[in-house]
N, C-alpha and C. Protein backbone atom coordinates (compact mmCIF):
# COMPACT_ATOMS: atom_id res chain seq x y z
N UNK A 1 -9.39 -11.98 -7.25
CA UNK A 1 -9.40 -10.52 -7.12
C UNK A 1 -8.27 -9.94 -7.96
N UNK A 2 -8.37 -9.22 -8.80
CA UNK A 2 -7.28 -8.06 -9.84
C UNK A 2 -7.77 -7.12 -8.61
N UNK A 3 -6.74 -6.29 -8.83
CA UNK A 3 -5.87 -5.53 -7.62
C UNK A 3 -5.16 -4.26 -9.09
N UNK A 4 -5.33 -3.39 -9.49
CA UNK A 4 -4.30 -1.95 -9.98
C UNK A 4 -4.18 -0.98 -9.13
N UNK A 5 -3.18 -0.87 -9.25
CA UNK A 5 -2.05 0.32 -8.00
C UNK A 5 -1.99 1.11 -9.17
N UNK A 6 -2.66 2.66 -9.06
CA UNK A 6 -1.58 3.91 -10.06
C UNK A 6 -1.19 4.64 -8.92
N UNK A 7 -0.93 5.92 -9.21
CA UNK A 7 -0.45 7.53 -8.63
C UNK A 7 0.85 7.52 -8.02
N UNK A 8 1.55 6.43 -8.76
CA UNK A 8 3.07 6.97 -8.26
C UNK A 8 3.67 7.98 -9.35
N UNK A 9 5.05 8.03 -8.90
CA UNK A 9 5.81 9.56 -9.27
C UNK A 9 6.67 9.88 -8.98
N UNK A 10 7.58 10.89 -9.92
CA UNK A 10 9.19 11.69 -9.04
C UNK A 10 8.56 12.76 -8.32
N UNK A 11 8.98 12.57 -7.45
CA UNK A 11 8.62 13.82 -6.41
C UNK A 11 9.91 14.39 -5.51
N UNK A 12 9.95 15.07 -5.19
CA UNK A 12 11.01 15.84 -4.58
C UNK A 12 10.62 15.45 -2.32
N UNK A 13 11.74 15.28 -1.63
CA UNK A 13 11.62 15.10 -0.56
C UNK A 13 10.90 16.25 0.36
N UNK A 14 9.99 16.11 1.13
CA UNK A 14 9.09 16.36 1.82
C UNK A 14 7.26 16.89 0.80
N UNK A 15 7.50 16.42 -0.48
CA UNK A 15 6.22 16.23 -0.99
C UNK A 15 5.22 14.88 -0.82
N UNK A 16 4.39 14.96 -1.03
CA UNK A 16 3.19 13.99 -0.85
C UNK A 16 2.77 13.39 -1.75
N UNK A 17 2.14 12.33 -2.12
CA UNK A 17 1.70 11.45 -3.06
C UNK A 17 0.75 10.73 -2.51
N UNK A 18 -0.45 10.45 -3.32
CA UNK A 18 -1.58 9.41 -3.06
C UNK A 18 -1.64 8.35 -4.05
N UNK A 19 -1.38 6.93 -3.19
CA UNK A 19 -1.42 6.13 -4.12
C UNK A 19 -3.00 5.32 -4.19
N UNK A 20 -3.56 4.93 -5.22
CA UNK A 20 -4.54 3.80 -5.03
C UNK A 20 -4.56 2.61 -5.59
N UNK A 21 -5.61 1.77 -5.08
CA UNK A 21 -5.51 0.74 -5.52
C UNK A 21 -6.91 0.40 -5.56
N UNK A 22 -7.60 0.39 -7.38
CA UNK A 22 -8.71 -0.28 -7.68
C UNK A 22 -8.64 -2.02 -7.69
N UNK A 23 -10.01 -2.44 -7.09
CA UNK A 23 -9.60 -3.99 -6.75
C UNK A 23 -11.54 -4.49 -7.81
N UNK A 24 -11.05 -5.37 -8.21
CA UNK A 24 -11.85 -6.16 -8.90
C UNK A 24 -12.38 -7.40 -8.52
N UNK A 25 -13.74 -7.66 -9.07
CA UNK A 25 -13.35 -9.73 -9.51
C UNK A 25 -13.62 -9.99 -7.66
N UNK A 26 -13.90 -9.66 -6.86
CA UNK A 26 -14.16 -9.77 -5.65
C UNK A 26 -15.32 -9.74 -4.32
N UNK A 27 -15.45 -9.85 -3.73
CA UNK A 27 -16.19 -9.07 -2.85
C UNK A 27 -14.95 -8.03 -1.96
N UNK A 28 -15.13 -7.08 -2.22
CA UNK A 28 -13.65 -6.16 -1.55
C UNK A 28 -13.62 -6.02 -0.16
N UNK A 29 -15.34 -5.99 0.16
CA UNK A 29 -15.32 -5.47 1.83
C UNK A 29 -14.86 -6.84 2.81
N UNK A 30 -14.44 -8.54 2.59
CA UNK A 30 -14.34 -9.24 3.21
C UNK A 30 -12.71 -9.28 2.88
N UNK A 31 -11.39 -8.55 2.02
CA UNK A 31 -10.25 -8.83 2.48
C UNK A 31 -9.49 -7.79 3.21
N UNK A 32 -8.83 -8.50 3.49
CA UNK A 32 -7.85 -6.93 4.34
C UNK A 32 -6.73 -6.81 3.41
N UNK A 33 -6.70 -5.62 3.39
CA UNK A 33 -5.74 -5.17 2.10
C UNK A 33 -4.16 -4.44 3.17
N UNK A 34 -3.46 -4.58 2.01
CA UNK A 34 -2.06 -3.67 2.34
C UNK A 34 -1.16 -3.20 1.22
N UNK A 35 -0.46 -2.80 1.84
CA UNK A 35 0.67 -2.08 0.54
C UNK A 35 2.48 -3.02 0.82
N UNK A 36 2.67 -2.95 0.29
CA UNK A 36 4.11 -3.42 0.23
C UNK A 36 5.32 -2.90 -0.42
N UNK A 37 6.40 -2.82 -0.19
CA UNK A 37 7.45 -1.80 -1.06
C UNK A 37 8.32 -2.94 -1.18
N UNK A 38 8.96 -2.45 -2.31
CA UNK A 38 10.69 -3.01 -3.12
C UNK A 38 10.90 -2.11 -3.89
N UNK A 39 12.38 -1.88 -3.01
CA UNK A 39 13.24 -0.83 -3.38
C UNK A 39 14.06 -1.74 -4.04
N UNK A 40 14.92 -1.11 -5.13
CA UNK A 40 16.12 -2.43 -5.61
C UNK A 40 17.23 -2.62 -4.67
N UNK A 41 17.62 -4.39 -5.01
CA UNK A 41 18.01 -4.87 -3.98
C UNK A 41 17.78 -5.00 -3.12
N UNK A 42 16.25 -4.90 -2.63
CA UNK A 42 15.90 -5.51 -1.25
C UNK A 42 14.66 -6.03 -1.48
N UNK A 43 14.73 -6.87 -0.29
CA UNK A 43 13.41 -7.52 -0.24
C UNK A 43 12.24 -6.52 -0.24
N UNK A 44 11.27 -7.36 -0.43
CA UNK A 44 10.03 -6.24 -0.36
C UNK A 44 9.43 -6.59 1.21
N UNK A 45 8.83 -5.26 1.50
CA UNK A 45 8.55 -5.02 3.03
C UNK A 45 7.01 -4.58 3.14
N UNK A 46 6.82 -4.74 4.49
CA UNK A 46 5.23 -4.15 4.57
C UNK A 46 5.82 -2.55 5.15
N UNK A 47 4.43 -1.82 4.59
CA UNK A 47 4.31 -0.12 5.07
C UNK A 47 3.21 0.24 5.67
N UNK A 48 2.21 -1.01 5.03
CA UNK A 48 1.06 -0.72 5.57
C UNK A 48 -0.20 -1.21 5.61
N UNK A 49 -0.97 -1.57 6.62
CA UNK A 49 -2.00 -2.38 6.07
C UNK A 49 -3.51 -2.50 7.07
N UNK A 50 -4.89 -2.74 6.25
CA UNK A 50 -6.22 -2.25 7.13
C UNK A 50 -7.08 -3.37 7.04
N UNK A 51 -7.68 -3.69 8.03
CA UNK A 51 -8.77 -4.73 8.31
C UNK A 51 -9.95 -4.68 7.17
N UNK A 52 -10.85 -5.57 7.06
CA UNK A 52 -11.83 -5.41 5.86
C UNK A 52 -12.63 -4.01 6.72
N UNK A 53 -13.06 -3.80 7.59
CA UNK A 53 -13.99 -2.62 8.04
C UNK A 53 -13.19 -1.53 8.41
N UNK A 54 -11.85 -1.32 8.20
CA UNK A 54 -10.62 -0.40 8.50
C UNK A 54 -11.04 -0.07 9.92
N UNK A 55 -11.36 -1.22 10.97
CA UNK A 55 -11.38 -0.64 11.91
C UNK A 55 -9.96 -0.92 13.00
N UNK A 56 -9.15 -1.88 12.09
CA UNK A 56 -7.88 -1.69 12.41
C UNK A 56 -6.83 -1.45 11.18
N UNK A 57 -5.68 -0.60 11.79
CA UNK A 57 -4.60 -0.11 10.90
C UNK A 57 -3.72 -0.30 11.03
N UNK A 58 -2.58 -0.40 10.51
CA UNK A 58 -1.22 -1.41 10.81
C UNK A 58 -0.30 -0.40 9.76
N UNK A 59 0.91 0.31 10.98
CA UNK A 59 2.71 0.67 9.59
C UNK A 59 3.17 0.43 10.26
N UNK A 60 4.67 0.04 9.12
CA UNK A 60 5.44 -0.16 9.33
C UNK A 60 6.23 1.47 10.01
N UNK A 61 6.88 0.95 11.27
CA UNK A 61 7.56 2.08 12.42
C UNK A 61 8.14 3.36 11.00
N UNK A 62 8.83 2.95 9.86
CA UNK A 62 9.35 4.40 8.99
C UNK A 62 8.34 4.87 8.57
N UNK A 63 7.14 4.45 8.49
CA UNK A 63 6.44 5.31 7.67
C UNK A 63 5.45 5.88 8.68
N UNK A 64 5.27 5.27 9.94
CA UNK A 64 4.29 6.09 10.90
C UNK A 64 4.47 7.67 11.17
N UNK A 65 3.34 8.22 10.96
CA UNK A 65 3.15 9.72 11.24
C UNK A 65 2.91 10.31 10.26
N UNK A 66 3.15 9.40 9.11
CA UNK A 66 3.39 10.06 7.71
C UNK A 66 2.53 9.74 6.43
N UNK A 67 2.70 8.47 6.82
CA UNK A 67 1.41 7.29 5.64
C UNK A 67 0.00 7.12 6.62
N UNK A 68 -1.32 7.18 5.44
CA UNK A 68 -2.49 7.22 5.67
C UNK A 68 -2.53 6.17 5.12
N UNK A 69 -3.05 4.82 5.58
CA UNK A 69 -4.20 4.39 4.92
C UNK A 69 -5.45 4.04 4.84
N UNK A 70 -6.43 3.76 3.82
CA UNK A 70 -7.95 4.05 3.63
C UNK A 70 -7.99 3.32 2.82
N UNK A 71 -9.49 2.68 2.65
CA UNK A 71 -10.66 1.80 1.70
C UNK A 71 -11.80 2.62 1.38
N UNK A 72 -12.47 2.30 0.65
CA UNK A 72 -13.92 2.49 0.22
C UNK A 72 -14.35 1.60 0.13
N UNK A 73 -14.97 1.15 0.71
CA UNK A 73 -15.42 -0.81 0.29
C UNK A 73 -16.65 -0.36 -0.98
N UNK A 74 -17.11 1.09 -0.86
CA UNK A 74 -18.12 0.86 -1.62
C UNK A 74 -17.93 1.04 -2.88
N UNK A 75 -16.56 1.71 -3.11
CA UNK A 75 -15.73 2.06 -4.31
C UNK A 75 -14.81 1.26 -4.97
N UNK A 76 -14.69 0.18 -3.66
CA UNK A 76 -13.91 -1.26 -3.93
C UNK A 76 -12.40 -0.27 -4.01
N UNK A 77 -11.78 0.48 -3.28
CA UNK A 77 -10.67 1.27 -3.95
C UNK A 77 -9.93 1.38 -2.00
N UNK A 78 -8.76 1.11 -2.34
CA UNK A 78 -7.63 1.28 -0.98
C UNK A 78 -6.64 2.59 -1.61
N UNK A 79 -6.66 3.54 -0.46
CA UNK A 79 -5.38 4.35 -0.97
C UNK A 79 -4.19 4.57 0.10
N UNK A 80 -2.96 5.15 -0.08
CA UNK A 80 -2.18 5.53 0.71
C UNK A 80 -1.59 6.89 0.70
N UNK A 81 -1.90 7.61 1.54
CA UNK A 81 -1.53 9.16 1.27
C UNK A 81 -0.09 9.26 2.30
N UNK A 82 1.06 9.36 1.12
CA UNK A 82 2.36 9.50 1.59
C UNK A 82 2.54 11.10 1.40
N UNK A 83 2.84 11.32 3.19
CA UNK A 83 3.53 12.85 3.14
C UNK A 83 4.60 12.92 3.67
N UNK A 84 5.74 13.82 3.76
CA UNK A 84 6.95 13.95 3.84
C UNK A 84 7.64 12.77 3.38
N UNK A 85 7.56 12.92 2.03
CA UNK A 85 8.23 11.95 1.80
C UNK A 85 9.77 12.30 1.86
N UNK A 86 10.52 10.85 2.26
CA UNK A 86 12.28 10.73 1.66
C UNK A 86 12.28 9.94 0.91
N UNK A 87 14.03 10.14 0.58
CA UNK A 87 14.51 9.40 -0.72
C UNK A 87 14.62 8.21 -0.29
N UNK A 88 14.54 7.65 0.95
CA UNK A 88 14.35 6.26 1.30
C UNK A 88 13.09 5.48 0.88
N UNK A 89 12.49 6.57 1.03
CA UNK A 89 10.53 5.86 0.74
C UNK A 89 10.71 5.26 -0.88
N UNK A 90 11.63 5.31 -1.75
CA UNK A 90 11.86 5.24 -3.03
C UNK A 90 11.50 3.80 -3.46
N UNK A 91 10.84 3.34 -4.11
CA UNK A 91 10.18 1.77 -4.07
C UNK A 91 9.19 1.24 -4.99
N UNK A 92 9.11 0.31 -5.49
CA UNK A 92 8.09 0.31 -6.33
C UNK A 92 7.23 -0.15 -4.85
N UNK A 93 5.91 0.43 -5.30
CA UNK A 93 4.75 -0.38 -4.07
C UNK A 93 3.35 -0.82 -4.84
N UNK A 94 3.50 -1.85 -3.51
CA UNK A 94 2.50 -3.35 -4.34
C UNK A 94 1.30 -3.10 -3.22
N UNK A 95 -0.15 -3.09 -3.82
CA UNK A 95 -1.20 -3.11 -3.20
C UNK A 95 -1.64 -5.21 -3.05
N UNK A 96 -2.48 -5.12 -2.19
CA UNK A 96 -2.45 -7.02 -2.00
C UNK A 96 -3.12 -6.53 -0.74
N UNK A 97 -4.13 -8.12 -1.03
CA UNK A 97 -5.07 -8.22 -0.51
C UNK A 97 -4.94 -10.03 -0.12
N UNK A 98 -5.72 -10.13 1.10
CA UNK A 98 -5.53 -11.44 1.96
C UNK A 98 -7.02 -11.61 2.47
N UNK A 99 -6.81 -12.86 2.90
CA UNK A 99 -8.18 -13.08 4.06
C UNK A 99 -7.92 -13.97 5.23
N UNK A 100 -6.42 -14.29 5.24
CA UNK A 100 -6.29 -14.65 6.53
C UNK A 100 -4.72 -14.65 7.06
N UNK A 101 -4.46 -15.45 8.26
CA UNK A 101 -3.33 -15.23 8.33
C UNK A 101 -2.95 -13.56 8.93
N UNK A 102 -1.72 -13.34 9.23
CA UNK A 102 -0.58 -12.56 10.42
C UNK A 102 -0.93 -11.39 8.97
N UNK A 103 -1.63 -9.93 9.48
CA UNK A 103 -1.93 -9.23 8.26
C UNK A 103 -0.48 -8.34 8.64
N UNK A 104 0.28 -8.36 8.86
CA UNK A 104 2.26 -8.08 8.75
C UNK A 104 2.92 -8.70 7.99
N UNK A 105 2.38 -9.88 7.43
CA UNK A 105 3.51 -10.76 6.62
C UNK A 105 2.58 -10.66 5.14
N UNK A 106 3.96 -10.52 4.27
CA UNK A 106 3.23 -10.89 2.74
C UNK A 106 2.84 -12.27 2.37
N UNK A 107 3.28 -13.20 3.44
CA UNK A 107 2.75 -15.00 2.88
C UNK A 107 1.56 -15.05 3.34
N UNK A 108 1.10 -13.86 4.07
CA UNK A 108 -0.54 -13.88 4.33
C UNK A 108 -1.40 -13.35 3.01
N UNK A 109 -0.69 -12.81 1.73
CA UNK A 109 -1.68 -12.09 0.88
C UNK A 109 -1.67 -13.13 -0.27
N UNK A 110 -2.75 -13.16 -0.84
CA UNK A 110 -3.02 -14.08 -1.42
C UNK A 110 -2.84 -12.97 -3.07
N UNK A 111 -3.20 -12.13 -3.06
CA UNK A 111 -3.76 -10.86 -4.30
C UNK A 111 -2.82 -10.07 -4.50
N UNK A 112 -1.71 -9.62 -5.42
CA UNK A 112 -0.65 -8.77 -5.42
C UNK A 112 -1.12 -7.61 -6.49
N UNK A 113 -0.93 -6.52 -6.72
CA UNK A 113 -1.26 -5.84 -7.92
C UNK A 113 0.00 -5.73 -8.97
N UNK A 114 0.46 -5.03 -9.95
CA UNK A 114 1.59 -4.98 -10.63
C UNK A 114 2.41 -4.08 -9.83
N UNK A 115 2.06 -3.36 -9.56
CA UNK A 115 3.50 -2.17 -8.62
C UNK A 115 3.09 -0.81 -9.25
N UNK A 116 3.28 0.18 -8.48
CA UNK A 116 3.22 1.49 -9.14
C UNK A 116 4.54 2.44 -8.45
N UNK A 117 5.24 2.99 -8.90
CA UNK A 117 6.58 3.29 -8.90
C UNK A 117 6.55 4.76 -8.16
N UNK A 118 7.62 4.96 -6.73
CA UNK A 118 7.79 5.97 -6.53
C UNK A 118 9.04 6.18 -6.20
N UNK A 119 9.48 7.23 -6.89
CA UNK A 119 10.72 8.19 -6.55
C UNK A 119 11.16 9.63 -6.13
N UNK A 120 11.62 9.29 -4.78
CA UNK A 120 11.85 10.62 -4.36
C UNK A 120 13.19 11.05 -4.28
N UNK A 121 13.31 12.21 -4.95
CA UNK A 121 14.79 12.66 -4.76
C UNK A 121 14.98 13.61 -3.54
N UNK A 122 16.22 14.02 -3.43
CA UNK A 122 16.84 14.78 -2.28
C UNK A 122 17.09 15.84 -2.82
């Protein structure tokens, strides 16, 4: 599976951003996909992540209330609609996709995309 993440951006704190992630080379509707962040100097973390039928959804506690996420299985396409954003949310974020395994941990994803970059200032 190829996995591209675009729609990151500088954005100013309490604006919104939608990120996606076109997935290839697959059958899309059998993985469960997520997003992942690295900010510099830190490890990279989960933010967020959905069952193959999104009938379950999974964030990480900072981003709840705030991050959406969604599939199209028929579009083969995952997005994440970040609102209020802060300058903490600042990160490159990685779309990745799995099929088994603890869907919280990244040693469960087998599929990483390149990263698509967001920065929010204060």
């Amino acid at each position: 599976v190829q996995l591209q993440a675009s729609g990151g951006g500088l954005v100013q704190a309490g604006d919104s951003l939608r990120l996606s992630c076109a997935a290839s080379g697959g059958t899309f509707s059998t993985y469960f996909m997520g997003w992942f962040r690295q900010a510099p100097g830190k490890e990279r973390e989960f933010v967020a992540a959905t069952s193959w039928s999104i009938s379950s959804t999974y964030y990480a506690d900072s981003v709840k209330g705030r991050f959406t996420i969604s599939r199209d299985n028929a579009k083969n396409i995952m997005y994440l609609q970040m609102n209020s954003l802060k300058p903490e949310d600042t990160a490159v974020y990685y779309c990745t996709a799995g099929r088994s395994g603890n869907i919280l941990s990244k040693r469960s994803y087998a599929y990483w995309g390149q990263g698509t970059e967001v920065t929010v200032s204060s």
